[in-house]
PDB file of N, CA and C in Angstrom:
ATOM      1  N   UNK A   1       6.083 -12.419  11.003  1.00  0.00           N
ATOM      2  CA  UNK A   1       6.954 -12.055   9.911  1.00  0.00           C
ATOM      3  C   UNK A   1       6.197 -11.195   8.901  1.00  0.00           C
ATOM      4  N   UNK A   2       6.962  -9.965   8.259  1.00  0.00           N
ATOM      5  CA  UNK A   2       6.197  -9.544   7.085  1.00  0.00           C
ATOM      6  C   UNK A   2       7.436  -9.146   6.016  1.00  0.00           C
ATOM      7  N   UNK A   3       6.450  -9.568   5.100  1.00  0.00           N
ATOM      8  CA  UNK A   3       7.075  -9.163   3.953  1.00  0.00           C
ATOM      9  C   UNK A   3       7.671  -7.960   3.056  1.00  0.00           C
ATOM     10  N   UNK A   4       8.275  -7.654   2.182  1.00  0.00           N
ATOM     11  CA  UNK A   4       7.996  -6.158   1.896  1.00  0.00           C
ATOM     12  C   UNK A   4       7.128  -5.638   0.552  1.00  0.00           C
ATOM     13  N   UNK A   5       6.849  -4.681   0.487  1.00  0.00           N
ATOM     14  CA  UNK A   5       5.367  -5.093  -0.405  1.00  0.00           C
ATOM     15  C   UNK A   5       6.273  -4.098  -1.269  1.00  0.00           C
ATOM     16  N   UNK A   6       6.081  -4.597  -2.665  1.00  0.00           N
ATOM     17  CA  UNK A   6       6.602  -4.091  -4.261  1.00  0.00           C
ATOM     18  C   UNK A   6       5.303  -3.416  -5.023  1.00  0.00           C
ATOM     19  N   UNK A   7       5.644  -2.769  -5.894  1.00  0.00           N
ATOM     20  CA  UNK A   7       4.991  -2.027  -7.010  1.00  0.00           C
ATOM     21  C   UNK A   7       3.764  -3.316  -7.426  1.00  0.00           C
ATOM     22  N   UNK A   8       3.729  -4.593  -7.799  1.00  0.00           N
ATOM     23  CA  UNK A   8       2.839  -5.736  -8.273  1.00  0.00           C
ATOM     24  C   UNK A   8       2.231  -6.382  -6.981  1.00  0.00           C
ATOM     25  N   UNK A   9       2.445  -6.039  -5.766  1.00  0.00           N
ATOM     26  CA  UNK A   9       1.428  -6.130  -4.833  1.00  0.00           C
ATOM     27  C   UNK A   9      -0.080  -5.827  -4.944  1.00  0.00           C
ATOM     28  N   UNK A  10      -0.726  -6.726  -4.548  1.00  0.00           N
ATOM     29  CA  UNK A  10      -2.511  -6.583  -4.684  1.00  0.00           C
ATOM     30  C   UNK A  10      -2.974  -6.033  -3.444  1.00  0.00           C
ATOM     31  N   UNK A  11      -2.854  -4.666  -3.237  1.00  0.00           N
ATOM     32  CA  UNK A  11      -3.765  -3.916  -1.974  1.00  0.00           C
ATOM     33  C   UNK A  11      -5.149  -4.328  -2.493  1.00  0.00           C
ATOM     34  N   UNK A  12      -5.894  -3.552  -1.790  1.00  0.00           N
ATOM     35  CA  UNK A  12      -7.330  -3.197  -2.088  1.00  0.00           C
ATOM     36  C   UNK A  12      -7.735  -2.685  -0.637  1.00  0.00           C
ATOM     37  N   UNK A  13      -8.862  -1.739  -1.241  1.00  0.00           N
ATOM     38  CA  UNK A  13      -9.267  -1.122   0.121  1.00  0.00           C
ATOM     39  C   UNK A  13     -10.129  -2.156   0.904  1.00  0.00           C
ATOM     40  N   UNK A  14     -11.076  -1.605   1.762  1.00  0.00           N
ATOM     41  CA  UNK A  14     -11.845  -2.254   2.642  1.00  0.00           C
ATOM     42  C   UNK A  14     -12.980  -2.936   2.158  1.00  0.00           C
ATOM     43  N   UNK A  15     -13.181  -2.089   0.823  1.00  0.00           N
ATOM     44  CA  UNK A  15     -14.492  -2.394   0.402  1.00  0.00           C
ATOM     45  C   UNK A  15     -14.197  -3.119  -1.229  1.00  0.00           C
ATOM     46  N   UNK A  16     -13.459  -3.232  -0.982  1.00  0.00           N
ATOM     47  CA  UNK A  16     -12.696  -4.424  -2.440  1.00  0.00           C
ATOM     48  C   UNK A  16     -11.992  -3.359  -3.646  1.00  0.00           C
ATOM     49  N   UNK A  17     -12.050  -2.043  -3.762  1.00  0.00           N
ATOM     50  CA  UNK A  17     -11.311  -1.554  -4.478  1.00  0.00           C
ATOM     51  C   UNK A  17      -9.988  -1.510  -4.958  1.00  0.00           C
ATOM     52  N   UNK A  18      -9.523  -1.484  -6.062  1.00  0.00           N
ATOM     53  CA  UNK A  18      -7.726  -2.250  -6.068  1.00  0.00           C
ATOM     54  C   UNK A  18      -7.038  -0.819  -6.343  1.00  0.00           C
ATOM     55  N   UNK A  19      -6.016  -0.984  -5.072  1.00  0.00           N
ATOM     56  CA  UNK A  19      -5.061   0.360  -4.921  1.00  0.00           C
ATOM     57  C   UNK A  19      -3.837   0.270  -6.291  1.00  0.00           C
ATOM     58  N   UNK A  20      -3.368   1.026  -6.778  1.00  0.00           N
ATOM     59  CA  UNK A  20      -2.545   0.872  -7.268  1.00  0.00           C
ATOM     60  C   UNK A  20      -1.147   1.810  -6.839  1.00  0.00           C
ATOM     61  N   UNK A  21       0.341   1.241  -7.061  1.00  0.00           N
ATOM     62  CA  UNK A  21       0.974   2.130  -6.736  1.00  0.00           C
ATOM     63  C   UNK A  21       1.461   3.324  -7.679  1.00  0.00           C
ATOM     64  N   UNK A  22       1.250   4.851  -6.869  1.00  0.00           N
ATOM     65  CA  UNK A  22       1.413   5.360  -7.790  1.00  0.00           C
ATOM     66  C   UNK A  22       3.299   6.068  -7.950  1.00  0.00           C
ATOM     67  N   UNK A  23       3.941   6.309  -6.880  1.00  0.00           N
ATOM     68  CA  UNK A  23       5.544   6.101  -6.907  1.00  0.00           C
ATOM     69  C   UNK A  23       5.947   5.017  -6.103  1.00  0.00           C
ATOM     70  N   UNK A  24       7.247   4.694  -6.623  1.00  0.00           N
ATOM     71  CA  UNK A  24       8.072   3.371  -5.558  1.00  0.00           C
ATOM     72  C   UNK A  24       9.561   4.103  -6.007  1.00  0.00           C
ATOM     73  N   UNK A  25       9.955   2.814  -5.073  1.00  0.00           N
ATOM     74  CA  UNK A  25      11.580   3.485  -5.184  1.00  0.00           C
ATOM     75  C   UNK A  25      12.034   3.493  -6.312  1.00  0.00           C
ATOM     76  N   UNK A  26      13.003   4.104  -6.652  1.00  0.00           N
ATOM     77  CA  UNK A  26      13.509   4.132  -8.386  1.00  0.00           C
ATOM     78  C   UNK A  26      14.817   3.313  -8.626  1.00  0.00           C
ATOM     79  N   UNK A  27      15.291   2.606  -7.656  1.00  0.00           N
ATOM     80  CA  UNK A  27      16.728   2.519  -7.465  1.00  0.00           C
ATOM     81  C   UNK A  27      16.676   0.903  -6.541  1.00  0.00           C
ATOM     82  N   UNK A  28      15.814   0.358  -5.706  1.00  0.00           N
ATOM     83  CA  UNK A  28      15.762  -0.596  -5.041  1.00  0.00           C
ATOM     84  C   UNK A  28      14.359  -1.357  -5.696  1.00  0.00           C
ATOM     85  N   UNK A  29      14.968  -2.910  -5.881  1.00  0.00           N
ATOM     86  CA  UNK A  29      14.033  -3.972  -6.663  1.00  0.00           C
ATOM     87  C   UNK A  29      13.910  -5.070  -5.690  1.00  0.00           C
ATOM     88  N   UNK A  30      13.004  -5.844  -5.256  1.00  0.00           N
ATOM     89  CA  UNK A  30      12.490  -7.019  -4.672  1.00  0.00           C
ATOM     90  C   UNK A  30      12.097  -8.300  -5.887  1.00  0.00           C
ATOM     91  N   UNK A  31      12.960  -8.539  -6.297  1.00  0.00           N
ATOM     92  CA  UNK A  31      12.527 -10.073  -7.010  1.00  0.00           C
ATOM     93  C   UNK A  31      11.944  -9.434  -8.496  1.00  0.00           C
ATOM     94  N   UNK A  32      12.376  -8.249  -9.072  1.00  0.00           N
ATOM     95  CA  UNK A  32      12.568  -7.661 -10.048  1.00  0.00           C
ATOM     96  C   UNK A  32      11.261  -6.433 -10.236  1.00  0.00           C
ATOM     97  N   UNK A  33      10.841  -6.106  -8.979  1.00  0.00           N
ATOM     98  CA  UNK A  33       9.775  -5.169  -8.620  1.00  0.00           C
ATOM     99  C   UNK A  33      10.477  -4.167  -7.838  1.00  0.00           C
ATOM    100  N   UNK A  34      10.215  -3.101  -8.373  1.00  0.00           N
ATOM    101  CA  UNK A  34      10.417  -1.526  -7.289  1.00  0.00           C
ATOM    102  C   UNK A  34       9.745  -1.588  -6.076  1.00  0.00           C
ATOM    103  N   UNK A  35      10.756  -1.447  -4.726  1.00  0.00           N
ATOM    104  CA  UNK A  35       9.418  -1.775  -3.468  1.00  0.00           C
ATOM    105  C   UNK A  35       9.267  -0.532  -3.303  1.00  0.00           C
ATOM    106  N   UNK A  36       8.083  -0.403  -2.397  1.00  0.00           N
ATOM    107  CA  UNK A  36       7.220   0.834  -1.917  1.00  0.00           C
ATOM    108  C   UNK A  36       7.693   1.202  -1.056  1.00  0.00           C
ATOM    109  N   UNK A  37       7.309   2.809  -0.886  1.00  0.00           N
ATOM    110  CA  UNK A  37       8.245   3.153   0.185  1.00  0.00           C
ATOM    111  C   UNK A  37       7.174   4.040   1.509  1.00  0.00           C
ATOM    112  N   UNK A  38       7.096   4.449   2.155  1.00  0.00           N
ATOM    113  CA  UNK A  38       5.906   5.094   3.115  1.00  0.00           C
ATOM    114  C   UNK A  38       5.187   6.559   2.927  1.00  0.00           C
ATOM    115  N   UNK A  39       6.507   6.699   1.869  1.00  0.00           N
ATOM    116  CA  UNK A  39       5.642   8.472   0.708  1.00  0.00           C
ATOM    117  C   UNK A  39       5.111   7.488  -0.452  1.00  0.00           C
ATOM    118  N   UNK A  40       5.000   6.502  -0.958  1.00  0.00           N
ATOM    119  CA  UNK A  40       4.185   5.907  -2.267  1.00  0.00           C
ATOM    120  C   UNK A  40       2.789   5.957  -1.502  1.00  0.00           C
ATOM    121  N   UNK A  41       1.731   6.979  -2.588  1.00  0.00           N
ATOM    122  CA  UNK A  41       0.780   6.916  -2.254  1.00  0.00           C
ATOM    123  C   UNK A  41      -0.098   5.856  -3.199  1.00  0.00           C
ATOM    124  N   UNK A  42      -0.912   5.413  -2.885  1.00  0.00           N
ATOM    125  CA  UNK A  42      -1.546   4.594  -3.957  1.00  0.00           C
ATOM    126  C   UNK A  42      -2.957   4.878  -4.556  1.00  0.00           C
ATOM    127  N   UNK A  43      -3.434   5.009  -5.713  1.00  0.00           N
ATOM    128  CA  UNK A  43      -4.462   5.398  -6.353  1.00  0.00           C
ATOM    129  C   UNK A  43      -5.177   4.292  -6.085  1.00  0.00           C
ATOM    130  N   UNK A  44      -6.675   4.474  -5.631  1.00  0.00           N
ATOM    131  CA  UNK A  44      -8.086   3.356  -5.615  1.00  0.00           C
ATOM    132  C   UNK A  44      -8.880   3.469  -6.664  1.00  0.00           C
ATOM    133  N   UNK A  45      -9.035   2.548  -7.431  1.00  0.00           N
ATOM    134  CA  UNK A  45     -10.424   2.381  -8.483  1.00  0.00           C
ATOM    135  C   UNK A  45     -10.980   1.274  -8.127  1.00  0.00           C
ATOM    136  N   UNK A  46     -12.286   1.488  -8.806  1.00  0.00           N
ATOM    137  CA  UNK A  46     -13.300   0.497  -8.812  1.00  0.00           C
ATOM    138  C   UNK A  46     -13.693   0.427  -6.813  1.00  0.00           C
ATOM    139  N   UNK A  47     -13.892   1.463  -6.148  1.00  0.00           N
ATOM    140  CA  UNK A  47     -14.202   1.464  -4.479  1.00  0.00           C
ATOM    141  C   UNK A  47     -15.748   1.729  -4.908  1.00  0.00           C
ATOM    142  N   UNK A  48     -17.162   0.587  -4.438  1.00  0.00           N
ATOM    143  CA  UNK A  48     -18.017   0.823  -4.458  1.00  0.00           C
ATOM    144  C   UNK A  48     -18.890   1.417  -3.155  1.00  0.00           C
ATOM    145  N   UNK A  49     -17.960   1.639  -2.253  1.00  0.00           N
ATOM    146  CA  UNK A  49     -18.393   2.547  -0.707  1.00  0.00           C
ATOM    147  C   UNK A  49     -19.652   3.610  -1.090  1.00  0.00           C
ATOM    148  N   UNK A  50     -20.783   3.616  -0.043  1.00  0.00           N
ATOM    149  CA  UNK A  50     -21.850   4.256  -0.505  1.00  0.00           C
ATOM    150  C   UNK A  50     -21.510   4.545   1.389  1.00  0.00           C
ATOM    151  N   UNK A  51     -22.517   6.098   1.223  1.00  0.00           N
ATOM    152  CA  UNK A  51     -22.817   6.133   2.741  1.00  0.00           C
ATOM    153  C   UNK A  51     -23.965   6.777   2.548  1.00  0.00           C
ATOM    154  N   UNK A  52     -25.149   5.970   2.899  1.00  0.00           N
ATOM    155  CA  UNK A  52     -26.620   5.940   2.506  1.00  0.00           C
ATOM    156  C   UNK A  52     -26.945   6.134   1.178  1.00  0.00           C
ATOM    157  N   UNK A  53     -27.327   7.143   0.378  1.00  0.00           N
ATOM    158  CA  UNK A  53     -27.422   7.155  -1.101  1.00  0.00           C
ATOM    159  C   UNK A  53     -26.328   7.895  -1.723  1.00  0.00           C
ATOM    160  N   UNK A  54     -25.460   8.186  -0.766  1.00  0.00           N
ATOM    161  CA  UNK A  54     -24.389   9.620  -1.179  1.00  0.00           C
ATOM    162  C   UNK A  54     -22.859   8.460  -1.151  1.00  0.00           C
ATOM    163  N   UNK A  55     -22.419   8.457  -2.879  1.00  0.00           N
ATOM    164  CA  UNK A  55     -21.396   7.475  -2.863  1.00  0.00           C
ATOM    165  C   UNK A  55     -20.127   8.108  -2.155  1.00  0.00           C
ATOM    166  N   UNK A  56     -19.028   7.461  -1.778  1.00  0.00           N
ATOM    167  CA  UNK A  56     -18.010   7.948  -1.177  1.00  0.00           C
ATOM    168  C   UNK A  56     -16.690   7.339  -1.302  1.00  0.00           C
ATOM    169  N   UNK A  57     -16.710   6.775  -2.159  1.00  0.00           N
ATOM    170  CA  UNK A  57     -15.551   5.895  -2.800  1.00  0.00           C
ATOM    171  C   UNK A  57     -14.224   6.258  -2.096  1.00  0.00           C
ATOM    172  N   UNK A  58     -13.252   5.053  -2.174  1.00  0.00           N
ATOM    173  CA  UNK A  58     -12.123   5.396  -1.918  1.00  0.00           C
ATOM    174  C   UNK A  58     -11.081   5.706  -3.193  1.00  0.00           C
ATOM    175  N   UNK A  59     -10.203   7.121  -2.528  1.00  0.00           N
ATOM    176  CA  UNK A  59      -9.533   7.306  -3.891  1.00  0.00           C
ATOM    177  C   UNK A  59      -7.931   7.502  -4.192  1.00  0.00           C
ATOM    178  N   UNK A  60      -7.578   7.285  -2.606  1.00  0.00           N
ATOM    179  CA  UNK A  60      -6.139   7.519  -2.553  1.00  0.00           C
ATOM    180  C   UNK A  60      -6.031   6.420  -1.280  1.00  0.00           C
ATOM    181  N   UNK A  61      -5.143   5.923  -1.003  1.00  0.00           N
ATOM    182  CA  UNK A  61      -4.388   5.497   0.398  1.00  0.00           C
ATOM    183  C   UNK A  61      -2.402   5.679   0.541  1.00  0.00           C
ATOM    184  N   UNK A  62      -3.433   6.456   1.872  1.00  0.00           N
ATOM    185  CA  UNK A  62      -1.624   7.205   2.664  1.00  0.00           C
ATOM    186  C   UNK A  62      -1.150   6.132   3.587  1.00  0.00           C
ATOM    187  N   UNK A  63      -0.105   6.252   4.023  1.00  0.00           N
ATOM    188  CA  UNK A  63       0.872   4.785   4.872  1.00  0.00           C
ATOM    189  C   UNK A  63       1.245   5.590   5.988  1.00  0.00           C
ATOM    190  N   UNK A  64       0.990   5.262   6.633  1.00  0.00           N
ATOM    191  CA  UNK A  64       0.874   5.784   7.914  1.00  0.00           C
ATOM    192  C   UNK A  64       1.991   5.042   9.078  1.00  0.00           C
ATOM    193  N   UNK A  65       2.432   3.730   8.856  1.00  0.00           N
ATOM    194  CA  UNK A  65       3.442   3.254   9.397  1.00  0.00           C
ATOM    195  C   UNK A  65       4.292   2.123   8.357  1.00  0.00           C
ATOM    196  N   UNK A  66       5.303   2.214   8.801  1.00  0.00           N
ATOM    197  CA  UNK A  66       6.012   1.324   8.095  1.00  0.00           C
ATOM    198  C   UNK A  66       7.100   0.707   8.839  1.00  0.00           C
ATOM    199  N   UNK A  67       8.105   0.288   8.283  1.00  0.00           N
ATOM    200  CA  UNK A  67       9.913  -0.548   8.811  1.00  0.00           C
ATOM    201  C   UNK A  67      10.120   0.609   9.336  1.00  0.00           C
ATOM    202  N   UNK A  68      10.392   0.386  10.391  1.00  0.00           N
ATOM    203  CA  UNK A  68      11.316   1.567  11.873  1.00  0.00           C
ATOM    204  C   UNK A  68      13.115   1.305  11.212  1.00  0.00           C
ATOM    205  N   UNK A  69      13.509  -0.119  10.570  1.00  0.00           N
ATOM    206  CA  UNK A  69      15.091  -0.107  10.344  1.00  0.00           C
ATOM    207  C   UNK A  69      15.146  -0.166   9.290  1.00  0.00           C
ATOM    208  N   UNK A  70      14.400  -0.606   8.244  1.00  0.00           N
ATOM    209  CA  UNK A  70      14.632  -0.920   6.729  1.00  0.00           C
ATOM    210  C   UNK A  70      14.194   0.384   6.504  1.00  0.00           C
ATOM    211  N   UNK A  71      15.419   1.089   5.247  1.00  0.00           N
ATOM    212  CA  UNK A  71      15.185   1.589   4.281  1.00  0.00           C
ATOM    213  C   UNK A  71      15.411   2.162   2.716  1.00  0.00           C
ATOM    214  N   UNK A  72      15.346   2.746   2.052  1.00  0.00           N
ATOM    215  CA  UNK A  72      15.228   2.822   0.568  1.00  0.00           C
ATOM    216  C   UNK A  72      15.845   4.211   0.409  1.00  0.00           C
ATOM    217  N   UNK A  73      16.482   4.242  -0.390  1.00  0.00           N
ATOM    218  CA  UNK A  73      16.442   5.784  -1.038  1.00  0.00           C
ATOM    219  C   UNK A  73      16.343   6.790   0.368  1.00  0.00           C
ATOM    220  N   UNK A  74      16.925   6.532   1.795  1.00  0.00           N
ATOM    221  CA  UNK A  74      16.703   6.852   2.850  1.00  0.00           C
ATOM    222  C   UNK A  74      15.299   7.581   3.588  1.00  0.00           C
ATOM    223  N   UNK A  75      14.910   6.565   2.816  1.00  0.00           N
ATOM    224  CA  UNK A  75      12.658   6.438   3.201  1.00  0.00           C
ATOM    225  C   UNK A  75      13.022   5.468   3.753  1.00  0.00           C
ATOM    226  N   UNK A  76      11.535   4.800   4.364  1.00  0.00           N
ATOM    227  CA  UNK A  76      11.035   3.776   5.598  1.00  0.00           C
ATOM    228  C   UNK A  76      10.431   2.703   4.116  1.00  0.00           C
ATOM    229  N   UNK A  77      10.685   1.723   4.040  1.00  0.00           N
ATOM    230  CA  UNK A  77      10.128   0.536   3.335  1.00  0.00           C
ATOM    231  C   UNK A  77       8.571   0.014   3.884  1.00  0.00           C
ATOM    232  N   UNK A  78       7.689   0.131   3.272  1.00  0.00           N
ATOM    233  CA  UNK A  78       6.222  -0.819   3.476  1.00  0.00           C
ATOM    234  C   UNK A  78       6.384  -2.423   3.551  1.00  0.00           C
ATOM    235  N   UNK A  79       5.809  -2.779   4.581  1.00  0.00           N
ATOM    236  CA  UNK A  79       5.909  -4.107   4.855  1.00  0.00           C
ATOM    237  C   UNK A  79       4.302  -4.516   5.122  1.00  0.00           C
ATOM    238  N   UNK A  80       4.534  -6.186   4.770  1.00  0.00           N
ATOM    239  CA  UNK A  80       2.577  -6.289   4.725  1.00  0.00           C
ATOM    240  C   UNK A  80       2.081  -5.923   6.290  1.00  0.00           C
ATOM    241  N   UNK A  81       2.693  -5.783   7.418  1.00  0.00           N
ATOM    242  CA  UNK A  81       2.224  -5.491   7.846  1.00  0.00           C
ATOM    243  C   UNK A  81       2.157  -3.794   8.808  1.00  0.00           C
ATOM    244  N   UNK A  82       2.384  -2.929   7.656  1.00  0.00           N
ATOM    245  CA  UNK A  82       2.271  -1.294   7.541  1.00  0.00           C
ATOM    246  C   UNK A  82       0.490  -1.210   7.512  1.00  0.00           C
ATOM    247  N   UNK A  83       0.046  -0.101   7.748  1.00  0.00           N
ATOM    248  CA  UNK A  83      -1.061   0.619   7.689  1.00  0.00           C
ATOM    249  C   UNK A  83      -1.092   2.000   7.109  1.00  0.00           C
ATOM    250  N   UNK A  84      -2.224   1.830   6.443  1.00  0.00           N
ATOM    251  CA  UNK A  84      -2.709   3.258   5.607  1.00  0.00           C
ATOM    252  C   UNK A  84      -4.440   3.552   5.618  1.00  0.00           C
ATOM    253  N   UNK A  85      -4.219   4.542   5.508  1.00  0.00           N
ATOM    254  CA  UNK A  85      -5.391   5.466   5.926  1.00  0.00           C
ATOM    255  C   UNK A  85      -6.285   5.917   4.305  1.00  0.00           C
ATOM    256  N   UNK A  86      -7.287   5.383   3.723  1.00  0.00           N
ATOM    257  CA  UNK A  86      -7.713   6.120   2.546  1.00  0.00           C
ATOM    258  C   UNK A  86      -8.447   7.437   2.584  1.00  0.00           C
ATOM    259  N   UNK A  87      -8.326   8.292   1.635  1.00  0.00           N
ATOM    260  CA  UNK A  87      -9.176   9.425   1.749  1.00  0.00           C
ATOM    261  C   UNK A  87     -10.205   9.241   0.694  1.00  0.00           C
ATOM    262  N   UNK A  88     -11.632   9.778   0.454  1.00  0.00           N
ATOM    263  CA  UNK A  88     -11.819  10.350   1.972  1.00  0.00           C
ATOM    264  C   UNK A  88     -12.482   9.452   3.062  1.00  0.00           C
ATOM    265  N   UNK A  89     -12.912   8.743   3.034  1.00  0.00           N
ATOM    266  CA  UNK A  89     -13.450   8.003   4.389  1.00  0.00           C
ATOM    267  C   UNK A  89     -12.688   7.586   5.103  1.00  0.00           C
ATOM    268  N   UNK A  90     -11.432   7.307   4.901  1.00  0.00           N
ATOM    269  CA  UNK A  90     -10.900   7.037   6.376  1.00  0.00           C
ATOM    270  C   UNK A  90     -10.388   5.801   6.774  1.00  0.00           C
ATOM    271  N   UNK A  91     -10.845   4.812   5.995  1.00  0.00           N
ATOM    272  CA  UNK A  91     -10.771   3.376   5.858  1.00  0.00           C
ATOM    273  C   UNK A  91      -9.430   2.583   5.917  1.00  0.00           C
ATOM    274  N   UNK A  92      -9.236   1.635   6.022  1.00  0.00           N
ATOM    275  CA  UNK A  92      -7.999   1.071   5.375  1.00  0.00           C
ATOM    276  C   UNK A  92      -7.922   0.244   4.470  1.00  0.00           C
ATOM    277  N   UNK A  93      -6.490  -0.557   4.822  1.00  0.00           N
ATOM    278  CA  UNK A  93      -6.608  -1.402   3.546  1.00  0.00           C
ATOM    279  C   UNK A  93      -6.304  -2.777   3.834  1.00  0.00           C
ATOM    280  N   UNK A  94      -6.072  -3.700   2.819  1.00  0.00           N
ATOM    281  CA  UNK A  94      -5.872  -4.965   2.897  1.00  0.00           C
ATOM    282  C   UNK A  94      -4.532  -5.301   1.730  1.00  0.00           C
ATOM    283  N   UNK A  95      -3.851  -5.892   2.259  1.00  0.00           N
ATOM    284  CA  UNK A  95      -2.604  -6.344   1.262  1.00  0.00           C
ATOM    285  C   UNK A  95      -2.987  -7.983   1.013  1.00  0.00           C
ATOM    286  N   UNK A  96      -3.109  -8.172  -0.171  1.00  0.00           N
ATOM    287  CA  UNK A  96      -3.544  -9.613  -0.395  1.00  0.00           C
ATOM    288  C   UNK A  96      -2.499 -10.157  -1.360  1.00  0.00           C
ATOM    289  N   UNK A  97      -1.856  -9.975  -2.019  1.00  0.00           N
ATOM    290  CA  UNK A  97      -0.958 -10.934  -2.329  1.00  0.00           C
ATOM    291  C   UNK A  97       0.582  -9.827  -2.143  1.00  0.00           C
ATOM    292  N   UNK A  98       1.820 -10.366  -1.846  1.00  0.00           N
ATOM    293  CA  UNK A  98       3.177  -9.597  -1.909  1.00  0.00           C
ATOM    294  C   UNK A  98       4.357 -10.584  -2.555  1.00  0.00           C
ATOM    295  N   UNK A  99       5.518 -10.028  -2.172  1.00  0.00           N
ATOM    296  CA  UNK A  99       6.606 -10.540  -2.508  1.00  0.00           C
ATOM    297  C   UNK A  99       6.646 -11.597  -1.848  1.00  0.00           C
ATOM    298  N   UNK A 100       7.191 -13.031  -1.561  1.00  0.00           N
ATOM    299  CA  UNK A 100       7.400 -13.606  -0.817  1.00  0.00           C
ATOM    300  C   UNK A 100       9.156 -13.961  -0.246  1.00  0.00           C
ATOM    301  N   UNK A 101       9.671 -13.133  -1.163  1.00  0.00           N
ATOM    302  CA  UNK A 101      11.600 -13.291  -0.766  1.00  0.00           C
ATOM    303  C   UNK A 101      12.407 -12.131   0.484  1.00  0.00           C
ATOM    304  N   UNK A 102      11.922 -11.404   0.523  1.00  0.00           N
ATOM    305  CA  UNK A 102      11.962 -10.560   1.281  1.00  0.00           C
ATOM    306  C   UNK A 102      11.484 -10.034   2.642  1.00  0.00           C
ATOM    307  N   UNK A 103      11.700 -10.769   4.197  1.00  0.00           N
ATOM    308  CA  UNK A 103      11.041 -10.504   5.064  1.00  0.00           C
ATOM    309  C   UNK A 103      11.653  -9.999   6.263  1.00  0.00           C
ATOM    310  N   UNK A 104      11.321  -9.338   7.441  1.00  0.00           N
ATOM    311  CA  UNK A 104      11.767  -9.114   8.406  1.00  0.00           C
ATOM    312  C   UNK A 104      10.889  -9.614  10.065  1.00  0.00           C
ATOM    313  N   UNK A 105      11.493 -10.126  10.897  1.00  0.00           N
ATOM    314  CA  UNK A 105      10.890 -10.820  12.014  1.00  0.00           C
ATOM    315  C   UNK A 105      10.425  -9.809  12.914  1.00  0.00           C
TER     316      UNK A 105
END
């Protein structure tokens, strides 16, 4: 089962950085949160990623899959279990806390 992940969802990248969202839907709410949609890209701060002495932080993450039937504003809805890709390394992410009212099997 996954959930669908809203604007107050706790991503973070790989390396513990916390994504934030930077658009969601404008028009569809989950338990009084705007959910995300598979164009919401999300901003990373605080990514302490080093690759040898040359830092490389993560600074964006793109969604790369999402709900094949659910959708928003006729976008694809993010569900905890969607994937995204950060730039620039490449990495992904981790969804650690979501909505819990909202799920699909």
């Amino acid at each position: 089962m996954a959930y669908a992940l809203d604007k107050a969802a706790t991503v973070l990248c790989l390396h513990g950085g916390q994504a934030q969202a930077a658009t969601v839907s404008t028009r569809v709410k989950v338990g009084g949160q705007y959910v995300c949609l598979q164009s919401t890209q999300h901003t990373i701060s605080g990514c302490p990623f080093m690759t040898g002495s040359n830092p490389m932080p993560c600074v964006t993450a793109q969604w790369t899959s999402s709900a094949t039937r659910v959708k928003a504003e006729q976008q694809a809805v993010l569900f905890t279990d969607s994937q995204a890709v950060c730039t620039p390394n490449g990495t992904g992410v981790n969804i650690v806390v979501s909505q819990l009212r909202v799920k699909v099997r």
